[in-house]
C-alpha atoms as a PDB file:
ATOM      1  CA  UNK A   1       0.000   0.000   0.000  1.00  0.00           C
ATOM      2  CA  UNK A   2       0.903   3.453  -0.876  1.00  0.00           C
ATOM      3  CA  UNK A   3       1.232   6.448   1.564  1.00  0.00           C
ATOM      4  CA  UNK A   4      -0.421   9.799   0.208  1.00  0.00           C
ATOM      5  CA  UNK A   5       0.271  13.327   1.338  1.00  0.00           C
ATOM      6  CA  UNK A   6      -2.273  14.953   2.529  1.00  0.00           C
ATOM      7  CA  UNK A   7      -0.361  17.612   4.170  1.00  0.00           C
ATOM      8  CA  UNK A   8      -0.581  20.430   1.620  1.00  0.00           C
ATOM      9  CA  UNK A   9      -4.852  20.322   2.441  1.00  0.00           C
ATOM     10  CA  UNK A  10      -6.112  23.639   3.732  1.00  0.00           C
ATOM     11  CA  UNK A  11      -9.903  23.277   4.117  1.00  0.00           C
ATOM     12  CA  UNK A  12     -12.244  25.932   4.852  1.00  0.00           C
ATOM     13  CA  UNK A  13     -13.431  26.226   8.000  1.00  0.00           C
ATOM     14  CA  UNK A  14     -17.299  26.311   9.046  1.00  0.00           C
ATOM     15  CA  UNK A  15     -17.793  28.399  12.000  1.00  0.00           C
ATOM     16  CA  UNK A  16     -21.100  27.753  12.656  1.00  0.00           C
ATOM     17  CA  UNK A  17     -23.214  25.129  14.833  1.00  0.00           C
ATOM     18  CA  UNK A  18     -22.782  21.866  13.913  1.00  0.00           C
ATOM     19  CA  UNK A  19     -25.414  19.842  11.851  1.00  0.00           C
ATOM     20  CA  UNK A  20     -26.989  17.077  13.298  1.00  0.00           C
ATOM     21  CA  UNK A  21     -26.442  15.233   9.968  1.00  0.00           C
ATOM     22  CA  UNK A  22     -23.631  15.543   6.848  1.00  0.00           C
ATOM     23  CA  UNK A  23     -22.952  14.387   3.466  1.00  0.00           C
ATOM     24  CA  UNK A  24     -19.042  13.019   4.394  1.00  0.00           C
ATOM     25  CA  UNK A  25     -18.649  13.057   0.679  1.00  0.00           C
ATOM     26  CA  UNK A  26     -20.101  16.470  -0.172  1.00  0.00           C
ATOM     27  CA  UNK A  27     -17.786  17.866   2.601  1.00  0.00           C
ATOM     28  CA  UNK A  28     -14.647  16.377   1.285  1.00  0.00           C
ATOM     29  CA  UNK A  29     -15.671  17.440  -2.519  1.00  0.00           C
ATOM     30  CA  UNK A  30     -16.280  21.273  -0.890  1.00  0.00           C
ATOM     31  CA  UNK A  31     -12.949  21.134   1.448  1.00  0.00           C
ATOM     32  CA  UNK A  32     -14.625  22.107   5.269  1.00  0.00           C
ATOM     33  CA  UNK A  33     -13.838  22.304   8.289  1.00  0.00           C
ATOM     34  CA  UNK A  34     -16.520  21.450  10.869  1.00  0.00           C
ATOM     35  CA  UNK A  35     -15.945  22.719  14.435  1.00  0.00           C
ATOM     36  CA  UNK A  36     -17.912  22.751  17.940  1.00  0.00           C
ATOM     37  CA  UNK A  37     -19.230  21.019  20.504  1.00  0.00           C
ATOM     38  CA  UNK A  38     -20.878  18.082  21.138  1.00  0.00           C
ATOM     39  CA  UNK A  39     -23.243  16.613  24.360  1.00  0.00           C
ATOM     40  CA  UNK A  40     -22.152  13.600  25.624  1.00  0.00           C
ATOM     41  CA  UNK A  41     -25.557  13.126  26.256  1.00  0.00           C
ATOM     42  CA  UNK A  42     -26.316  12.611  23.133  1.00  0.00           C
ATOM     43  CA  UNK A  43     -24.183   9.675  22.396  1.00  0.00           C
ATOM     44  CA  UNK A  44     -25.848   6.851  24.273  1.00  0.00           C
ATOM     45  CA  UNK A  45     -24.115   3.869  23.465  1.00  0.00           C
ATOM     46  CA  UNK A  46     -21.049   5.543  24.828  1.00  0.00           C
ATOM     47  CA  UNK A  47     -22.847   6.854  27.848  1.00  0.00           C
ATOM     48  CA  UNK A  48     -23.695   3.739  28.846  1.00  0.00           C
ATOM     49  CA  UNK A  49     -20.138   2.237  29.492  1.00  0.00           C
ATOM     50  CA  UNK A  50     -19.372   5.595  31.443  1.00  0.00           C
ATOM     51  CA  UNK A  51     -19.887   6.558  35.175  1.00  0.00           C
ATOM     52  CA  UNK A  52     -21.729  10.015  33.717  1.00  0.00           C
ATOM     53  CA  UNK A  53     -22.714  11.745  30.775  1.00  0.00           C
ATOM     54  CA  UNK A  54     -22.213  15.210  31.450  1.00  0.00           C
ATOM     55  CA  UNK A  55     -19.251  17.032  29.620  1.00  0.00           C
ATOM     56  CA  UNK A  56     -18.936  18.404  25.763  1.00  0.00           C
ATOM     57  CA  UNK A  57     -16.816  17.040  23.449  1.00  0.00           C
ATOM     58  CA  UNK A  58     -14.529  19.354  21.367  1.00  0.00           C
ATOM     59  CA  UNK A  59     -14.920  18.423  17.736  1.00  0.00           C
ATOM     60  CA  UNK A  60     -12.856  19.177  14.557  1.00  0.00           C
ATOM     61  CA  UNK A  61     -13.341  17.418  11.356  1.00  0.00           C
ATOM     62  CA  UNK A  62     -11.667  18.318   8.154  1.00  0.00           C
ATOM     63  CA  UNK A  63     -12.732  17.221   4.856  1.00  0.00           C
ATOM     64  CA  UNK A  64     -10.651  17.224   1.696  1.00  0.00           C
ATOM     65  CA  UNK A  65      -9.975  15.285  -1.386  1.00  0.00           C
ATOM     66  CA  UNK A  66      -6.339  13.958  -1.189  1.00  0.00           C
ATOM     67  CA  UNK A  67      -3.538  14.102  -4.537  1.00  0.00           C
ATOM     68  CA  UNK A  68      -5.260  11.003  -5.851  1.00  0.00           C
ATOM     69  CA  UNK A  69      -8.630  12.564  -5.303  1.00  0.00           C
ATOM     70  CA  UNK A  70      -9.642  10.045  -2.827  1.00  0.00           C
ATOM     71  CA  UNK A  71     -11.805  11.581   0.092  1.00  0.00           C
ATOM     72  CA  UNK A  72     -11.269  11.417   3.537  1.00  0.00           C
ATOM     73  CA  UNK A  73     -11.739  12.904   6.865  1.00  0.00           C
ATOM     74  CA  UNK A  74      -9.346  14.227   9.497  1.00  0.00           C
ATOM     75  CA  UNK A  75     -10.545  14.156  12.751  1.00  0.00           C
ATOM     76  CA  UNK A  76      -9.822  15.330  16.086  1.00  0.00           C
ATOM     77  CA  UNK A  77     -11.973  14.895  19.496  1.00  0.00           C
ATOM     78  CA  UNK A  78     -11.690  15.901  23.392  1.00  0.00           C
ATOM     79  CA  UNK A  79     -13.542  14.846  26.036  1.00  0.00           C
ATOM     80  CA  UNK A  80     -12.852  14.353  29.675  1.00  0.00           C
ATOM     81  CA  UNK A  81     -15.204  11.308  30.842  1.00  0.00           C
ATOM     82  CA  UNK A  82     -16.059   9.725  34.248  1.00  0.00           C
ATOM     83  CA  UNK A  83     -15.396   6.239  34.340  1.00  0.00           C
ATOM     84  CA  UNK A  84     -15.425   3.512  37.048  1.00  0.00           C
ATOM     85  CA  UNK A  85     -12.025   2.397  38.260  1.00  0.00           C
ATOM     86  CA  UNK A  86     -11.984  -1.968  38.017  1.00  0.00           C
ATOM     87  CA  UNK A  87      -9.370  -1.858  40.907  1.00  0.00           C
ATOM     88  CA  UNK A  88     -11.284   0.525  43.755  1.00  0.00           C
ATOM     89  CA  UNK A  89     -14.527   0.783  42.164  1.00  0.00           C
ATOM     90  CA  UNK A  90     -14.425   4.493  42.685  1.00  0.00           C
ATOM     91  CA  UNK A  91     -15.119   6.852  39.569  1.00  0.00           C
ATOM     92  CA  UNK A  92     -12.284   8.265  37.933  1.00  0.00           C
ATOM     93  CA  UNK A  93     -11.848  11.549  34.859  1.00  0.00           C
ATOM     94  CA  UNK A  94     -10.253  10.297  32.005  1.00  0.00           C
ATOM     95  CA  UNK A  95      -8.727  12.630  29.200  1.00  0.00           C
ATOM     96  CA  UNK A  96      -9.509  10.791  25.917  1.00  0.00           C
ATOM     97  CA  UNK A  97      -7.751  12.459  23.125  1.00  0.00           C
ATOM     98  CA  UNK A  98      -8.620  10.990  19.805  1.00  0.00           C
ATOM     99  CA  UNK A  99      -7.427  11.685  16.447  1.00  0.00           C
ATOM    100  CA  UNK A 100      -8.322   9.546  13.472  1.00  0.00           C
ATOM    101  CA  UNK A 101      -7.763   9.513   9.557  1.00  0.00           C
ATOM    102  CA  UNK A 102     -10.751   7.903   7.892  1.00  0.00           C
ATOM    103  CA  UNK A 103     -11.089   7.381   4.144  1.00  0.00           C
ATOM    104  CA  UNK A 104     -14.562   7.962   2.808  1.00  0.00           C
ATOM    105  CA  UNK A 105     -15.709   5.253   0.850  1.00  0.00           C
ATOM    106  CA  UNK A 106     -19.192   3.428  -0.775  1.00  0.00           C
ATOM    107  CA  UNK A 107     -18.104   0.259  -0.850  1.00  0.00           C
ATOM    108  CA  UNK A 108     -15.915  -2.992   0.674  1.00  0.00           C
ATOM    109  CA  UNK A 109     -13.844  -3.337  -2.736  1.00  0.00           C
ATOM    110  CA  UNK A 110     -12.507   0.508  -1.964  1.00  0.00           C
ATOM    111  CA  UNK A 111     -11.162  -0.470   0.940  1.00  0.00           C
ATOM    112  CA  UNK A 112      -8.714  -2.508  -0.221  1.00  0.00           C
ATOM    113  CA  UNK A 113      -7.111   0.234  -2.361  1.00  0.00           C
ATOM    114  CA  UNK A 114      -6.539   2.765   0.335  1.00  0.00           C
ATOM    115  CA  UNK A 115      -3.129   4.193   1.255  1.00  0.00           C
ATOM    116  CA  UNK A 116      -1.839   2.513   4.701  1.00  0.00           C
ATOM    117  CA  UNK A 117      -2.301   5.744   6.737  1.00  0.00           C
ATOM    118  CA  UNK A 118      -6.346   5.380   6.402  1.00  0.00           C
ATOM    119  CA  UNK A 119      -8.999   3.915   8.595  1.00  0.00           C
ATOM    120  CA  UNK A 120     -11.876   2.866   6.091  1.00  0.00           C
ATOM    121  CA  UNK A 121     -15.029   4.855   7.178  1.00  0.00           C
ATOM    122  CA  UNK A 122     -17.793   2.776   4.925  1.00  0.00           C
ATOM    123  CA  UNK A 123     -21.223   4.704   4.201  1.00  0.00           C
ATOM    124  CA  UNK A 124     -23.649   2.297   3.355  1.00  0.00           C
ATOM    125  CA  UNK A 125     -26.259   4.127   1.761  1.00  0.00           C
ATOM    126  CA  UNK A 126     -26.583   7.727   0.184  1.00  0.00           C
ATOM    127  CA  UNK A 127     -28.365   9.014   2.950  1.00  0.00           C
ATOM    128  CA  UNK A 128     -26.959  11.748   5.339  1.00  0.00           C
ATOM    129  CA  UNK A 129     -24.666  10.104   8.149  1.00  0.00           C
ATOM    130  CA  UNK A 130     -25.426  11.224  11.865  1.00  0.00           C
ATOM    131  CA  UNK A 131     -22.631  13.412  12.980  1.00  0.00           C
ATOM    132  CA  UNK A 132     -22.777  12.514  16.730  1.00  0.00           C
ATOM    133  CA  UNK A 133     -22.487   8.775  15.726  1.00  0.00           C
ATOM    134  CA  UNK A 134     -19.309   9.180  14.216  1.00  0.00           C
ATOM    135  CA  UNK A 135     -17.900  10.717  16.626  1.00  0.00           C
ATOM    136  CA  UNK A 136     -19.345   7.972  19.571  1.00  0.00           C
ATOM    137  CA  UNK A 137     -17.841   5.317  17.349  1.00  0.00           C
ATOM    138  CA  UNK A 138     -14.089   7.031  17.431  1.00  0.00           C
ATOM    139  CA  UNK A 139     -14.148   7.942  20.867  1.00  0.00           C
ATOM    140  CA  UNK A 140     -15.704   4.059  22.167  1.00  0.00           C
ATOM    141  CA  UNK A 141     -12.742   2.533  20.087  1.00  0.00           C
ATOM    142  CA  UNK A 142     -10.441   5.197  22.530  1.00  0.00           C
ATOM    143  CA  UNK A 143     -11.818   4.063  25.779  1.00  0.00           C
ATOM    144  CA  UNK A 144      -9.725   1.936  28.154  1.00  0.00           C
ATOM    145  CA  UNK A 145     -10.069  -1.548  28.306  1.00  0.00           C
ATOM    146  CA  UNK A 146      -9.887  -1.742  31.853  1.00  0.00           C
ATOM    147  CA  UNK A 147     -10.197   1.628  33.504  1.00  0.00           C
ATOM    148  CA  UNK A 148      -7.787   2.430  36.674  1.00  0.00           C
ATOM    149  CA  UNK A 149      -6.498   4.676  38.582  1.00  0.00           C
ATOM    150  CA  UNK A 150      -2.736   5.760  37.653  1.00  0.00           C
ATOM    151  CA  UNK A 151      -1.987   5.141  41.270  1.00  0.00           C
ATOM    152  CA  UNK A 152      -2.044   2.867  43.577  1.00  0.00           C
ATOM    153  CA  UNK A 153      -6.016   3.543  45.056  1.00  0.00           C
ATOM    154  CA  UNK A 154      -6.877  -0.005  47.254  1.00  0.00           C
ATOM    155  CA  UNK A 155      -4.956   0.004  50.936  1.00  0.00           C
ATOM    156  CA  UNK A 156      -1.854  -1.841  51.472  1.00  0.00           C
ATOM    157  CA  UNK A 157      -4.320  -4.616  53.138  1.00  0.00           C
ATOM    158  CA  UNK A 158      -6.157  -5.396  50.201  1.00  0.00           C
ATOM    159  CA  UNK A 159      -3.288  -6.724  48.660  1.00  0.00           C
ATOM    160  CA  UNK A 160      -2.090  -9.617  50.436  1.00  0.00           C
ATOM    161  CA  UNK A 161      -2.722 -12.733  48.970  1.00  0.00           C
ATOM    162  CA  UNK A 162      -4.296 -16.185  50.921  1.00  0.00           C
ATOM    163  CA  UNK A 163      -3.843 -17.166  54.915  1.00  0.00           C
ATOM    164  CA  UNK A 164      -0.402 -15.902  56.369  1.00  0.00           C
ATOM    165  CA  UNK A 165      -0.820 -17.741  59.166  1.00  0.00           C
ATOM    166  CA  UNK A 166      -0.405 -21.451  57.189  1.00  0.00           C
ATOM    167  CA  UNK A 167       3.165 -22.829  56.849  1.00  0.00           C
ATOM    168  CA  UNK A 168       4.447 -23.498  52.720  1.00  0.00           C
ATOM    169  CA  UNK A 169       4.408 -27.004  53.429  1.00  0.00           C
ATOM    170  CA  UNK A 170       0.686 -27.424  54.738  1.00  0.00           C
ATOM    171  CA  UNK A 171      -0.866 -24.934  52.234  1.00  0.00           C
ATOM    172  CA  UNK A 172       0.672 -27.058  49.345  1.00  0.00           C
ATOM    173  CA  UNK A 173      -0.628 -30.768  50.735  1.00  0.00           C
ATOM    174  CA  UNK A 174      -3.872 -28.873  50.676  1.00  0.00           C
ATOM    175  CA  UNK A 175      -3.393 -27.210  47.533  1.00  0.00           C
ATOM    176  CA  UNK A 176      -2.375 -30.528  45.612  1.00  0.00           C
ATOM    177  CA  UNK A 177      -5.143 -32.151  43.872  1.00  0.00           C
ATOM    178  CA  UNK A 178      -3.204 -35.184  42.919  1.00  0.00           C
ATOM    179  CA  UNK A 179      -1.802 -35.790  46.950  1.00  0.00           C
ATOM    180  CA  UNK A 180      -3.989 -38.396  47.340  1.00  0.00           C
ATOM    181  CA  UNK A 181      -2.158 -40.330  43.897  1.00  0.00           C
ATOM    182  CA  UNK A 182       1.104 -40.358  45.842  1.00  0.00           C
ATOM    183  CA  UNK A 183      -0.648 -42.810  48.885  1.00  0.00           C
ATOM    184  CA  UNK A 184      -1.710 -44.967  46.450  1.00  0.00           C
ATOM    185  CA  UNK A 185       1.370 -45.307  44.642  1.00  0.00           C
ATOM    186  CA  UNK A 186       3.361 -46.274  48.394  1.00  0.00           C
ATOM    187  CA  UNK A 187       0.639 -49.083  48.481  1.00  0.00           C
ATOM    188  CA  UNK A 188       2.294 -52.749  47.859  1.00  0.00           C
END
């Protein structure tokens, strides 16, 4: 695969409110800029793995044609979330800074063309595309796998492991499944 650059691409910016719903295509074709702010309320499948939905998300999305005339879509999200730490169970603010490079294409055969620095973005019909969905899908592929603290956040206590008061050699004749094998094997 082929690296393009797209470096030289100066869209226009929109500085208005942005639309509810877009024509990727007709953006790239026209060069914009979108920029604003999102609800995280209004992204519900990613609301639903978080601790809260209040906050905004910061949006930019540029839209160009690249040197082989191929659209795509450079994109750039903040949002600080609330999340539940899996060590303490406490919740926690997370920073998620996204950026993504998506090619704009109709259909799966396109996708095998595109220069390695692309992420395929596949519209599936002709219809307008939801803005806010977009956006929820890039920033639920940045969440954390398993969200925690940066720090240590459970007590020294929670981490000690089994019965200290058990000597090594009783703990493993009770830990052995196979102890009982060795009796029988002492058996004439």
């Amino acid at each position: 695969m082929q690296s393009i650059d797209i470096s030289y691409i100066i869209p226009a910016v929109m500085h208005q409110k942005l639309p509810k719903e877009i024509d990727p295509l007709r953006l790239a074709q026209n060069g914009l800029v979108l920029e604003g702010r999102l609800p995280l309320s209004e992204m519900k499948r990613l609301t639903e793995a978080l601790h809260g939905n209040e906050g905004m998300v910061d949006v930019k999305m540029s839209f160009a044609l690249d040197e082989v005339g191929a659209p795509f879509m450079r994109g750039e999200f903040n949002v600080t979330i609330s999340l539940m730490c899996e060590r303490c169970f406490e919740p926690m603010s997370v920073d998620l800074v996204v950026s993504s490079l998506l090619a704009i294409v109709r259909n799966e055969k396109q996708i095998e063309g595109l220069a390695e620095q692309y992420e395929p973005w596949l519209l599936d019909s002709d219809n307008p595309v939801w803005l806010a969905k977009v956006i929820e899908d890039e920033l639920i592929l940045a969440l954390p796998i398993i969200p925690r603290h940066d720090s240590d956040c459970l007590p020294e206590d929670a981490w000690s492991v089994g019965d200290e008061g058990q000597d090594d050699s009783e703990t493993e004749k009770q830990a052995s499944p196979f102890a009982v094998l060795s009796t029988l094997r002492s058996k004439p």
